[in-house]
Protein backbone atom coordinates (compact mmCIF):
# COMPACT_ATOMS: atom_id res chain seq x y z
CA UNK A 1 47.45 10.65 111.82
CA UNK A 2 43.92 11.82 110.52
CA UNK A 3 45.19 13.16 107.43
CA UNK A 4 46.73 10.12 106.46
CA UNK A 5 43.52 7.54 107.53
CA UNK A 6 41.53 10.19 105.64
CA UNK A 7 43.94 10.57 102.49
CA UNK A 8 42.86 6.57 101.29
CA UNK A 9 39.02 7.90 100.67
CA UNK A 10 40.63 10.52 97.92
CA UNK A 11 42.42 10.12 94.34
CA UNK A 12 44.38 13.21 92.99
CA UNK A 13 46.04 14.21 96.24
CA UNK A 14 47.22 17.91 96.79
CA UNK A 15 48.94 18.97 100.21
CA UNK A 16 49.44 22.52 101.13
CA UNK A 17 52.83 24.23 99.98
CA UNK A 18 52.83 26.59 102.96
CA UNK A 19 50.81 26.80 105.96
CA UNK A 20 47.04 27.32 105.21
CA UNK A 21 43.34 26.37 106.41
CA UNK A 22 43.45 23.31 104.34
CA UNK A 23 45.30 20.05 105.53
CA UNK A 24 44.64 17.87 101.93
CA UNK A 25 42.86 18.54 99.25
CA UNK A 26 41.54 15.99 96.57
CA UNK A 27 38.67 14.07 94.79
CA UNK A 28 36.73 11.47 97.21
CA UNK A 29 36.41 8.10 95.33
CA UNK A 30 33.84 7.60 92.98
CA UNK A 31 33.03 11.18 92.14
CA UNK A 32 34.69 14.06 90.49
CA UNK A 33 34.41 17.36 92.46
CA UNK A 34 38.26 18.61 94.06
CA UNK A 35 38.09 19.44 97.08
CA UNK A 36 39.82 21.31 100.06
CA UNK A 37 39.66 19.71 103.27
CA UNK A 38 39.93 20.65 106.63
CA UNK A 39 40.85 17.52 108.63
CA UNK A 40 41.77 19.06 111.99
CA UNK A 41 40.98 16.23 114.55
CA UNK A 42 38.75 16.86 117.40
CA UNK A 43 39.72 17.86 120.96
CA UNK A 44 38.34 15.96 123.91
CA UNK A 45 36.54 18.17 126.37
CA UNK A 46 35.47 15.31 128.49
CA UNK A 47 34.25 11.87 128.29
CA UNK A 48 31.19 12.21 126.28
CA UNK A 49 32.21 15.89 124.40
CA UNK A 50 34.70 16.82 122.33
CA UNK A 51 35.29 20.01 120.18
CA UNK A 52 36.46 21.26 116.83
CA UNK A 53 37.13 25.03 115.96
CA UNK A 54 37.11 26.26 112.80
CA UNK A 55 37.21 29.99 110.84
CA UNK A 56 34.32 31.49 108.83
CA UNK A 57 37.50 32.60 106.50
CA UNK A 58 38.86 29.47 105.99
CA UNK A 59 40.39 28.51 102.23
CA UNK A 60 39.09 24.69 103.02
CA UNK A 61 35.33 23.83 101.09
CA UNK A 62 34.83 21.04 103.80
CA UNK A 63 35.20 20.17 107.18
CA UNK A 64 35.81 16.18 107.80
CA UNK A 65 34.49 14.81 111.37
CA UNK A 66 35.94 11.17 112.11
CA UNK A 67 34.29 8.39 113.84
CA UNK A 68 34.78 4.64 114.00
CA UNK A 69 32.59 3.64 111.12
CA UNK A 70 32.08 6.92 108.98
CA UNK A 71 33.61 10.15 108.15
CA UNK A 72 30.89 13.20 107.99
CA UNK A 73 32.12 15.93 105.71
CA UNK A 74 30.26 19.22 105.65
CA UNK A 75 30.50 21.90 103.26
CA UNK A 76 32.11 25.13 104.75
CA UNK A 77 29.93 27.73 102.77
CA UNK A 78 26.50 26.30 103.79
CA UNK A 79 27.80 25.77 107.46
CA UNK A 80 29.16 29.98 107.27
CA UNK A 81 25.98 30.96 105.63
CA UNK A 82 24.21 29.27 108.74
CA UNK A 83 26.25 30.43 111.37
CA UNK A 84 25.61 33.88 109.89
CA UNK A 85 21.68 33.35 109.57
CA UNK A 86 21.11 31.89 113.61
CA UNK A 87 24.21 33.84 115.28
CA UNK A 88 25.04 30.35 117.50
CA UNK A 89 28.89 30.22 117.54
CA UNK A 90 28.99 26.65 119.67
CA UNK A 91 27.15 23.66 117.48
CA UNK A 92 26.65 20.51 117.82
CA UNK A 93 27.33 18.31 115.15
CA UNK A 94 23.86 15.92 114.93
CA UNK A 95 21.65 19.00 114.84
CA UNK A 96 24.06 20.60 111.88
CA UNK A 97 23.68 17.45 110.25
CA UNK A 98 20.09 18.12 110.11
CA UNK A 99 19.98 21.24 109.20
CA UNK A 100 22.15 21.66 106.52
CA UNK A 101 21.62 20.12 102.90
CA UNK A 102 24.94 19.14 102.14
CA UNK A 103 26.65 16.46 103.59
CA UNK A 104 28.76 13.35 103.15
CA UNK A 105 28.45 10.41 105.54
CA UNK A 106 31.62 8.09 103.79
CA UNK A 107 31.81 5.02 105.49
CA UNK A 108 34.96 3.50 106.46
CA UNK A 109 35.90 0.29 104.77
């Protein structure tokens, strides 16, 4: 499961005592900021596009994106705050990446 690949990159584990927004929450190795993540996996649409959904009301502070190599963690607030600003409610991931400041690319070991 996602949560679990994803759970190795974090120290000082925390999982949800009732159902919430957030799937884990921790510190990622080698730095010292706890986190809430959201770690919903994405759903295939077709061959080359899949989707993830997420709330502007969310309790998570980051939404986590696997691939093969890398997870790409955004932060929730800067992602709402641009959603807000442009209006678009269907985004694709490499122009987000670009256009927001904060975000983790954590490579998979």
């Amino acid at each position: 499961m996602i949560i679990e690949r994803f759970a190795k990159y974090l120290t000082n584990i925390e999982y949800p005592k009732e159902k919430t927004s957030w799937h884990i929450a921790g510190i990622i190795k080698g730095q010292n900021a706890f986190y809430k993540f959201d770690v919903r996996g994405r759903t295939k649409e077709s061959e080359n596009r899949a989707y993830k959904t997420g709330y502007l009301n969310t309790q998570a502070d980051k939404m986590v994106f696997e691939y093969i190599d890398q997870w790409i963690i955004l932060d929730i607030q800067e992602l709402n705050k641009y959603i807000k600003e442009t209006g678009l409610k269907d985004l694709e991931l490499n122009n987000l990446i670009s256009k927001l400041e904060w975000t983790i690319f954590l490579a998979k070991n």
